[in-house]
PDB file of N, CA and C in Angstrom:
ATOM      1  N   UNK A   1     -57.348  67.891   2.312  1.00  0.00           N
ATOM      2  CA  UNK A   1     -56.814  66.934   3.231  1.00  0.00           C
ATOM      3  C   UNK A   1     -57.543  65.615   3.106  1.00  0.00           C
ATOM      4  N   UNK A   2     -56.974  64.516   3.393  1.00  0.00           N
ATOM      5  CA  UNK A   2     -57.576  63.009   2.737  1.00  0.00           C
ATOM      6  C   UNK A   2     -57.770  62.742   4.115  1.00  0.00           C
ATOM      7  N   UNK A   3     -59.032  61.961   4.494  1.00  0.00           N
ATOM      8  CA  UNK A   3     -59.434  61.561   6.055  1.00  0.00           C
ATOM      9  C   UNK A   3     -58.958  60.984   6.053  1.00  0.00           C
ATOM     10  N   UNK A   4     -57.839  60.081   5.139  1.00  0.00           N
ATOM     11  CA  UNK A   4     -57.529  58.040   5.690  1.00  0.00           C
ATOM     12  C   UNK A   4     -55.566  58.768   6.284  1.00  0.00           C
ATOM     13  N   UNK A   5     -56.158  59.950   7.011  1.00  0.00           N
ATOM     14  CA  UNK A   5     -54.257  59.962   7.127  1.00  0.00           C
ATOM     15  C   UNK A   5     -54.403  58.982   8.655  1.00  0.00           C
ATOM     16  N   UNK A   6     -52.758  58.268   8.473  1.00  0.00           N
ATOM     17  CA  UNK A   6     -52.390  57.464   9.593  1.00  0.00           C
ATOM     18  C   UNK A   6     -51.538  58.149  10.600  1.00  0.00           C
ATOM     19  N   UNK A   7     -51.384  58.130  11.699  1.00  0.00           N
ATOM     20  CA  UNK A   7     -49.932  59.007  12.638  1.00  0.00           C
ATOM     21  C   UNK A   7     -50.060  57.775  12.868  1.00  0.00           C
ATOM     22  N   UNK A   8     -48.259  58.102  13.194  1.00  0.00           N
ATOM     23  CA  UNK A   8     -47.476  56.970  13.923  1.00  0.00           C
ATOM     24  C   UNK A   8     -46.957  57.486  14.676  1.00  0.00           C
ATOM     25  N   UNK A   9     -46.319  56.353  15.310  1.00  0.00           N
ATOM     26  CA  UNK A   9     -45.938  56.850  17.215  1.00  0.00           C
ATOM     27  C   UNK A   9     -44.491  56.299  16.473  1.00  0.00           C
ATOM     28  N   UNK A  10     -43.618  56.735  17.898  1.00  0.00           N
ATOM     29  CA  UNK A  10     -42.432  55.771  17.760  1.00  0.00           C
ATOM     30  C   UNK A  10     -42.625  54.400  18.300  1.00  0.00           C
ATOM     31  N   UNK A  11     -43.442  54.182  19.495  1.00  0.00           N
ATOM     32  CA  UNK A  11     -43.511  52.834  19.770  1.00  0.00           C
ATOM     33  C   UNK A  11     -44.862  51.863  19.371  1.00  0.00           C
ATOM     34  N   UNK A  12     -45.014  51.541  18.444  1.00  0.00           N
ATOM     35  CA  UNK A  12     -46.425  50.996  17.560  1.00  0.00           C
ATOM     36  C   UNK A  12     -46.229  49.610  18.907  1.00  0.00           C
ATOM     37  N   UNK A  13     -46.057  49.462  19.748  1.00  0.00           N
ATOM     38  CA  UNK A  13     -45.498  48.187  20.235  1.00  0.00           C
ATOM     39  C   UNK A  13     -46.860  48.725  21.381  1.00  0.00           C
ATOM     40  N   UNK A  14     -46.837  49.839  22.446  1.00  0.00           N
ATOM     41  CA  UNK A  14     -47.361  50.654  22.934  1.00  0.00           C
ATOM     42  C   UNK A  14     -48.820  50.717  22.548  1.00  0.00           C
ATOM     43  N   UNK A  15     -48.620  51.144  21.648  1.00  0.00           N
ATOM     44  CA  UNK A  15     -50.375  51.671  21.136  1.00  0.00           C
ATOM     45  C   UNK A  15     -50.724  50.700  20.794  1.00  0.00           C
ATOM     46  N   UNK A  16     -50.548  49.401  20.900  1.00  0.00           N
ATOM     47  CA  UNK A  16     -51.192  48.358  20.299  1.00  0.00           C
ATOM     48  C   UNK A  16     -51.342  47.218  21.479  1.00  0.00           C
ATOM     49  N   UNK A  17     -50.495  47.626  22.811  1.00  0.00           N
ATOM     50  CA  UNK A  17     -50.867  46.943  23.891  1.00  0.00           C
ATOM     51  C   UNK A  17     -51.776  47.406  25.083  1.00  0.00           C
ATOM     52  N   UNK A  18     -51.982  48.909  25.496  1.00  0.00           N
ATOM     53  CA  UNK A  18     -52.141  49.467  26.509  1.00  0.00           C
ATOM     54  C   UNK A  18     -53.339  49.185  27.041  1.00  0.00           C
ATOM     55  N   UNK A  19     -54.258  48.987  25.710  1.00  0.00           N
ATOM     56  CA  UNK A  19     -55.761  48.617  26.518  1.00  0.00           C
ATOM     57  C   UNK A  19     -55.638  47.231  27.184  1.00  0.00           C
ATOM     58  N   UNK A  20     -54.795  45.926  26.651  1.00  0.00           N
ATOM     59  CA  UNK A  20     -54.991  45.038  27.642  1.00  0.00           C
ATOM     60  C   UNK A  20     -54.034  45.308  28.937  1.00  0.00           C
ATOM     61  N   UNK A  21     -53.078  46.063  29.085  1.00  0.00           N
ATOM     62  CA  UNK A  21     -52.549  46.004  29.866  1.00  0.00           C
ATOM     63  C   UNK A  21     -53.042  46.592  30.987  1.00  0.00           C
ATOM     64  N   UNK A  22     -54.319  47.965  30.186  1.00  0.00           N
ATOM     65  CA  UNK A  22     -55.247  48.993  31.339  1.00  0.00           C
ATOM     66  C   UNK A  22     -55.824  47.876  32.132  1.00  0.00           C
ATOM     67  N   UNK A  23     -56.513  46.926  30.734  1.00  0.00           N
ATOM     68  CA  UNK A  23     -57.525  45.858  31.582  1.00  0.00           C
ATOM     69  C   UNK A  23     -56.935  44.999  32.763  1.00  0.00           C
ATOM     70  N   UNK A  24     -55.846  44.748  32.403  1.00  0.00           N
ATOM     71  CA  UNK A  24     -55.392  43.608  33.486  1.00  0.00           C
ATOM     72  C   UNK A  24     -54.847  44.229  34.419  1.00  0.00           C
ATOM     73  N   UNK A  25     -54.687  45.629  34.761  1.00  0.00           N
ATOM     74  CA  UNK A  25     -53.912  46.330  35.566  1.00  0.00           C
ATOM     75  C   UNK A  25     -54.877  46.404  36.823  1.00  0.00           C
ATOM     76  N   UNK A  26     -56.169  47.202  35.894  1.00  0.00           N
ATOM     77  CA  UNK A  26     -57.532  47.645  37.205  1.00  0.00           C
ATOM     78  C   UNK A  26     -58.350  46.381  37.364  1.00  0.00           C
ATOM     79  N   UNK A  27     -58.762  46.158  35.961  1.00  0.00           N
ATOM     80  CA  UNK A  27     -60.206  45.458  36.381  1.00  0.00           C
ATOM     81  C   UNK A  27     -59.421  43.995  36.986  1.00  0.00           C
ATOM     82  N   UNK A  28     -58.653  43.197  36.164  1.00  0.00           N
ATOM     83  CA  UNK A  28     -58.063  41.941  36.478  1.00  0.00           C
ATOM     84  C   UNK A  28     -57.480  42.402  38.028  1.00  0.00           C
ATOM     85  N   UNK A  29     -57.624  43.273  38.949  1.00  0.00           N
ATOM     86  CA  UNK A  29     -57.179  43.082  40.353  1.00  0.00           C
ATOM     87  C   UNK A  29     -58.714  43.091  40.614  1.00  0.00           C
ATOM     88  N   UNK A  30     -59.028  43.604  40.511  1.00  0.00           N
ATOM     89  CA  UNK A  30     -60.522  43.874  40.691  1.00  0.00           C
ATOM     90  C   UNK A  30     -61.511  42.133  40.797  1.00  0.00           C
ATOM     91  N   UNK A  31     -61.428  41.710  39.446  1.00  0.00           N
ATOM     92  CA  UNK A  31     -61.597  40.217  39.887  1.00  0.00           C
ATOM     93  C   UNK A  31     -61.021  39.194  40.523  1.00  0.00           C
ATOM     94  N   UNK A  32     -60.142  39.259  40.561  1.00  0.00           N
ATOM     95  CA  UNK A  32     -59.295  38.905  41.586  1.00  0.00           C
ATOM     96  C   UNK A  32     -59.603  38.660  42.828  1.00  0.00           C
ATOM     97  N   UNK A  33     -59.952  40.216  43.595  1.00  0.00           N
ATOM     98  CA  UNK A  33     -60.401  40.097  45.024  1.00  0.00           C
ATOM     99  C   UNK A  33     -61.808  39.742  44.753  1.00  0.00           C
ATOM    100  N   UNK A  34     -62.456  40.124  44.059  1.00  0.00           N
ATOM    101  CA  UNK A  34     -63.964  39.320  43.711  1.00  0.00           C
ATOM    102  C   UNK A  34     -64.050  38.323  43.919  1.00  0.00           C
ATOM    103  N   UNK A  35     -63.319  37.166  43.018  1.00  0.00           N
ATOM    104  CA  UNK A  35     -63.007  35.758  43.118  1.00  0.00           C
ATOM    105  C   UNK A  35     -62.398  34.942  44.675  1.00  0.00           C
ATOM    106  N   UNK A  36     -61.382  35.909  45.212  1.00  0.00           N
ATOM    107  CA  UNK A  36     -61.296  35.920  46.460  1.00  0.00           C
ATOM    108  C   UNK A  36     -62.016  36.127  47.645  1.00  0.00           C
ATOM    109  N   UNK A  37     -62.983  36.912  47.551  1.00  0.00           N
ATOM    110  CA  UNK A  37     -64.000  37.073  48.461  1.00  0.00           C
ATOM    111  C   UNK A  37     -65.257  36.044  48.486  1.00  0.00           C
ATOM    112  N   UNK A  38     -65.703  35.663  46.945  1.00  0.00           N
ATOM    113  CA  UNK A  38     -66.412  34.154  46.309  1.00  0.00           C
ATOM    114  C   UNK A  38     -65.824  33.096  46.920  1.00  0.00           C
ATOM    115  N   UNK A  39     -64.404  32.890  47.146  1.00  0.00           N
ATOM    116  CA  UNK A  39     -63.887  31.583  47.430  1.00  0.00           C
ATOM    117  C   UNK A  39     -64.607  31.380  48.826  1.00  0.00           C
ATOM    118  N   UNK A  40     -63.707  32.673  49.428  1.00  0.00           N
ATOM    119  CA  UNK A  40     -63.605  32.476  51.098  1.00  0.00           C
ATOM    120  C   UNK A  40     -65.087  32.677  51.342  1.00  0.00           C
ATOM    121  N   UNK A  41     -66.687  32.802  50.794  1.00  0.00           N
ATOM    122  CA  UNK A  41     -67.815  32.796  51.236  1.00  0.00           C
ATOM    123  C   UNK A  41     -68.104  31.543  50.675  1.00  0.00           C
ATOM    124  N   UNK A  42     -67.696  30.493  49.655  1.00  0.00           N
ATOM    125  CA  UNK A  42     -68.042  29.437  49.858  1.00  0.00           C
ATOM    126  C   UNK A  42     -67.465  28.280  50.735  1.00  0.00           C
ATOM    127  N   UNK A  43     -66.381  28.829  51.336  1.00  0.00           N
ATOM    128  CA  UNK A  43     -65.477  28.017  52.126  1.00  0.00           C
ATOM    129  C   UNK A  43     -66.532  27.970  53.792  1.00  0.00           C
ATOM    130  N   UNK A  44     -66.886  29.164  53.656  1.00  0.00           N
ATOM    131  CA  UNK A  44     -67.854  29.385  54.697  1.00  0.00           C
ATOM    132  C   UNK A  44     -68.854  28.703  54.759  1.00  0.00           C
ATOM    133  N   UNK A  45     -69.352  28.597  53.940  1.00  0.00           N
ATOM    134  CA  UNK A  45     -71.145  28.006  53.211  1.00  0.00           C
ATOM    135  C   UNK A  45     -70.695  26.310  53.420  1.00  0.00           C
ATOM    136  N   UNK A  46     -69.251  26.087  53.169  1.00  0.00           N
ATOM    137  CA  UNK A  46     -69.173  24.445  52.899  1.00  0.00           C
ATOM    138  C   UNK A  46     -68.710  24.311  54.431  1.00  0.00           C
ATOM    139  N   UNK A  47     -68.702  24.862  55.275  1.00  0.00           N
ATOM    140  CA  UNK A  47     -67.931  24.391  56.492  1.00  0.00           C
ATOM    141  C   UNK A  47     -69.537  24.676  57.482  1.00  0.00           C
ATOM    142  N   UNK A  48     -70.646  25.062  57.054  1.00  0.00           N
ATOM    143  CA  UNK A  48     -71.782  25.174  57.784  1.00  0.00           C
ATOM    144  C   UNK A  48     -72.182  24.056  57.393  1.00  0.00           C
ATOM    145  N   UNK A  49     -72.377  23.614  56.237  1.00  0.00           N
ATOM    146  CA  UNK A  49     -72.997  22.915  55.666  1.00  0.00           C
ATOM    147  C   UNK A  49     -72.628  21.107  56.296  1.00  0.00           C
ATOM    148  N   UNK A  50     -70.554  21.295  56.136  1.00  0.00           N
ATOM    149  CA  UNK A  50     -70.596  19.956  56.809  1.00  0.00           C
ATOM    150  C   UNK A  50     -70.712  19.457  58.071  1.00  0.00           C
ATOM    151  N   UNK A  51     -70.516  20.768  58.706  1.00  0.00           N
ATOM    152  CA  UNK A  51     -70.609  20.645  60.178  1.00  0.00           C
ATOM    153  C   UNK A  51     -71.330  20.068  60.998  1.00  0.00           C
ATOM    154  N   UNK A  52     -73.135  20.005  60.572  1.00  0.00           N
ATOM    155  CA  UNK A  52     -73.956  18.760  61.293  1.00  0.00           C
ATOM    156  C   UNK A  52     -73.426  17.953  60.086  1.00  0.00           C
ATOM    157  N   UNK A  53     -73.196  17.351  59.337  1.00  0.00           N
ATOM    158  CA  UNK A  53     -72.491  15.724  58.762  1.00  0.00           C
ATOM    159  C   UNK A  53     -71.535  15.378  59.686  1.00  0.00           C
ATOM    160  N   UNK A  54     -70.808  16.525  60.124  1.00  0.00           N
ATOM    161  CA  UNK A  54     -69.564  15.510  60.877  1.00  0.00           C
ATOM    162  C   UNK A  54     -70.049  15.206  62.237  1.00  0.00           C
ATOM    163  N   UNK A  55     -70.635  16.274  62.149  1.00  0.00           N
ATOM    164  CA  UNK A  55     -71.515  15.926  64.116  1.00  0.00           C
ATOM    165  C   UNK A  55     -72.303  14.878  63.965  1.00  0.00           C
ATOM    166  N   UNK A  56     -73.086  14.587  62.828  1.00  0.00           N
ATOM    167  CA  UNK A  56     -74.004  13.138  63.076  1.00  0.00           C
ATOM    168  C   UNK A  56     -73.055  11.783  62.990  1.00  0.00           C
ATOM    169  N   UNK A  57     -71.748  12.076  62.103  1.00  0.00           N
ATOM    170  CA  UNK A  57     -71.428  11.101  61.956  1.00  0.00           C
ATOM    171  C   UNK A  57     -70.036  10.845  63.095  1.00  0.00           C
ATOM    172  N   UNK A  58     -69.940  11.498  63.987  1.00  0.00           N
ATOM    173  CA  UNK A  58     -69.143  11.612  65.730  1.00  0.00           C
ATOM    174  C   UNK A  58     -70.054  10.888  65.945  1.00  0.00           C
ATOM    175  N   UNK A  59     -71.422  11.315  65.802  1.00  0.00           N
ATOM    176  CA  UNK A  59     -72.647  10.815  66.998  1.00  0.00           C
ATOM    177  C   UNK A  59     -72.779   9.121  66.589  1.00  0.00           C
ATOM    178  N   UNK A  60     -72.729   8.899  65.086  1.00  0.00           N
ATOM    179  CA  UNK A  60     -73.002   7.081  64.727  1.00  0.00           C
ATOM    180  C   UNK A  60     -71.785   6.791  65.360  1.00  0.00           C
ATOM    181  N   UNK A  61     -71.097   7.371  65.123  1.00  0.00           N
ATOM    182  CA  UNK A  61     -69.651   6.118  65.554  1.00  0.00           C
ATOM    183  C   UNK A  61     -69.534   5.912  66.938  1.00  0.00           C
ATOM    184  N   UNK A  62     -70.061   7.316  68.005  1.00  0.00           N
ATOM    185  CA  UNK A  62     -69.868   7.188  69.082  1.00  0.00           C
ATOM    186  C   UNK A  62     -70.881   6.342  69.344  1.00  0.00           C
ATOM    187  N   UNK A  63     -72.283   5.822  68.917  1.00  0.00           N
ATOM    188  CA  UNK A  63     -72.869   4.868  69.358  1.00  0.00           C
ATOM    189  C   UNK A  63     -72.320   3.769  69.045  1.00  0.00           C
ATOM    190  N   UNK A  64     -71.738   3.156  67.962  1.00  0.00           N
ATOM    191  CA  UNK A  64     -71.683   2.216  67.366  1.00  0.00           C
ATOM    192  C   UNK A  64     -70.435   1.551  68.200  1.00  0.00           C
ATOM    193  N   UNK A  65     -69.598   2.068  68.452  1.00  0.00           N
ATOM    194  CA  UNK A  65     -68.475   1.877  69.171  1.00  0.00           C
ATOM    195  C   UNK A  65     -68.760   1.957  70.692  1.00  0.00           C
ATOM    196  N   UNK A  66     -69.426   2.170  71.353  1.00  0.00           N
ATOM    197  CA  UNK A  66     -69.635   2.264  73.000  1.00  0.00           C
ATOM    198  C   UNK A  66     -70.976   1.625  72.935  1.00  0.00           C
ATOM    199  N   UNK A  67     -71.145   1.107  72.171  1.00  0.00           N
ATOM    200  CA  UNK A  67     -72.820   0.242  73.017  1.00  0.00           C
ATOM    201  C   UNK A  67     -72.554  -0.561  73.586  1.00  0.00           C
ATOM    202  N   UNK A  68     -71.486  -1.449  73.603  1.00  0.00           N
ATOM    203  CA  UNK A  68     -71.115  -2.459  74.053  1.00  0.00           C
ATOM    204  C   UNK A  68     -71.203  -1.931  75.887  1.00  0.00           C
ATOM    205  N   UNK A  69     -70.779  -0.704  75.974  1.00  0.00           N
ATOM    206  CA  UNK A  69     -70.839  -0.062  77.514  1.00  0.00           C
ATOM    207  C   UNK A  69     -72.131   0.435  78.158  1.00  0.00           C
ATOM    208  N   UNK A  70     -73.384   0.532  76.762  1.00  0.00           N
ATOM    209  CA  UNK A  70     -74.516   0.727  78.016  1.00  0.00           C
ATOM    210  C   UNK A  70     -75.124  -0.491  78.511  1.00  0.00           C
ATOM    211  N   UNK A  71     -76.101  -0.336  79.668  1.00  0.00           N
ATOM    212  CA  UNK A  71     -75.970  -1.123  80.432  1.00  0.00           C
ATOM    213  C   UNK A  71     -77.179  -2.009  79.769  1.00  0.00           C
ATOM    214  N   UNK A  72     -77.381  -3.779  80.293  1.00  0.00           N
ATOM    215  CA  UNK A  72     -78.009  -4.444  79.958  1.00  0.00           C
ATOM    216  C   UNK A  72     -79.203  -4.804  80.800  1.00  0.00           C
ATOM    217  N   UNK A  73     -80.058  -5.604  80.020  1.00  0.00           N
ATOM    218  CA  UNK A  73     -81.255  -5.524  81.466  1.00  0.00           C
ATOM    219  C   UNK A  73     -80.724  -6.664  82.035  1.00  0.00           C
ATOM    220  N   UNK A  74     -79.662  -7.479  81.890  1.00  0.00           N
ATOM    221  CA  UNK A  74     -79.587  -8.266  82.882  1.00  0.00           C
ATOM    222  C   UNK A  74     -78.879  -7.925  84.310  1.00  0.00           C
ATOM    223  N   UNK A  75     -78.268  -6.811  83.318  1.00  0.00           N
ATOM    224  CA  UNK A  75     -77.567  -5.898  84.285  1.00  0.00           C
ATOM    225  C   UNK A  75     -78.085  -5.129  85.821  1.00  0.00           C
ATOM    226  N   UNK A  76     -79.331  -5.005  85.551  1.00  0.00           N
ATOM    227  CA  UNK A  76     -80.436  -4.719  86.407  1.00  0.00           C
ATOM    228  C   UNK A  76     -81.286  -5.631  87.409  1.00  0.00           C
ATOM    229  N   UNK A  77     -81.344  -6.720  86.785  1.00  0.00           N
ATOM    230  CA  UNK A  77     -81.313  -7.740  87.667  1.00  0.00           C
ATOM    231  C   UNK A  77     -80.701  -8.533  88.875  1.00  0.00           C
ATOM    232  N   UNK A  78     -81.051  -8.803  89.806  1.00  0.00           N
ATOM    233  CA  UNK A  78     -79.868  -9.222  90.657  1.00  0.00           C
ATOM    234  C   UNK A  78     -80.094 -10.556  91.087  1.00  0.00           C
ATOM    235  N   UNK A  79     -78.533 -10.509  91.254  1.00  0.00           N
ATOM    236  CA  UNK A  79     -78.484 -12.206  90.740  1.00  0.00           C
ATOM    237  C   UNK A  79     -78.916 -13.299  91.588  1.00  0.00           C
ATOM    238  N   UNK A  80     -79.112 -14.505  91.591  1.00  0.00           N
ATOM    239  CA  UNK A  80     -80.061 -15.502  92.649  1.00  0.00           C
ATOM    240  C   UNK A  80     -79.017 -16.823  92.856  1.00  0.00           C
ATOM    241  N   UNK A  81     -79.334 -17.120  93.762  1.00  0.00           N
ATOM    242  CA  UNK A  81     -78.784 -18.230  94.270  1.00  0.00           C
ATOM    243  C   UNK A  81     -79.061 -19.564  94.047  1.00  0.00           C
ATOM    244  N   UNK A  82     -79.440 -19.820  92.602  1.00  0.00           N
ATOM    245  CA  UNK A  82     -80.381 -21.002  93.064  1.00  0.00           C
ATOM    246  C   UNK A  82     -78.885 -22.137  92.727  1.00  0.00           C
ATOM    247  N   UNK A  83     -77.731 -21.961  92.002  1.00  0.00           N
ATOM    248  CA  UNK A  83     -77.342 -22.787  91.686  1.00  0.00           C
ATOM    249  C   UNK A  83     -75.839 -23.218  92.986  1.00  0.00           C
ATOM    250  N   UNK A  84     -76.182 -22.101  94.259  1.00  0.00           N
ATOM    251  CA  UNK A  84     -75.170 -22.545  95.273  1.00  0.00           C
ATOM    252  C   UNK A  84     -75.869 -23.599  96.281  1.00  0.00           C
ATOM    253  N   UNK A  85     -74.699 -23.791  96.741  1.00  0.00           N
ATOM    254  CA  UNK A  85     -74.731 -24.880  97.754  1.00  0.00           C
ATOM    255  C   UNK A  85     -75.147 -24.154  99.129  1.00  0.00           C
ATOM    256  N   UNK A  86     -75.787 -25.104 100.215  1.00  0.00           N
ATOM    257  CA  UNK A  86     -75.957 -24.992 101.705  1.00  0.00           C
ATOM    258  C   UNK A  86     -75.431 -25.368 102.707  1.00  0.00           C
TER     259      UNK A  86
END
């Protein structure tokens, strides 16, 4: 008997695809939710992360925009008469 014998299938189409198709069947779901679970923990990580940025930058604008409303020291002062009449 000669070792180099070949078998053939009827579908050579088959035996020549199945391992990528095994791969993309299991493992390619498999990364998949991997990659999915990666996303949604950096979505997490970036929404901690900006969260004091947006709070400091509420906090500049809310100063920057209402100073005009705290109060002044003249404001505290009370006012004098020197320029009325008698």
């Amino acid at each position: 008997m000669s070792p180099n014998i070949k078998t053939y299938s009827r579908l050579p189409h088959v035996r020549r695809l199945w391992k990528p198709a095994a791969v993309t069947g299991v493992s390619g779901a498999a990364v998949v939710i991997w990659l999915e679970e990666l996303m949604a923990f950096g979505a997490e990580i970036l929404a901690l992360i900006f969260l004091p940025i947006m709070a400091g930058a509420i906090y500049l604008l809310d100063i920057f925009f209402f100073k005009s409303r705290m109060p002044k020291h003249d404001d505290s002062n009370p006012p004098t008469d020197q320029g009325a009449k008698k």
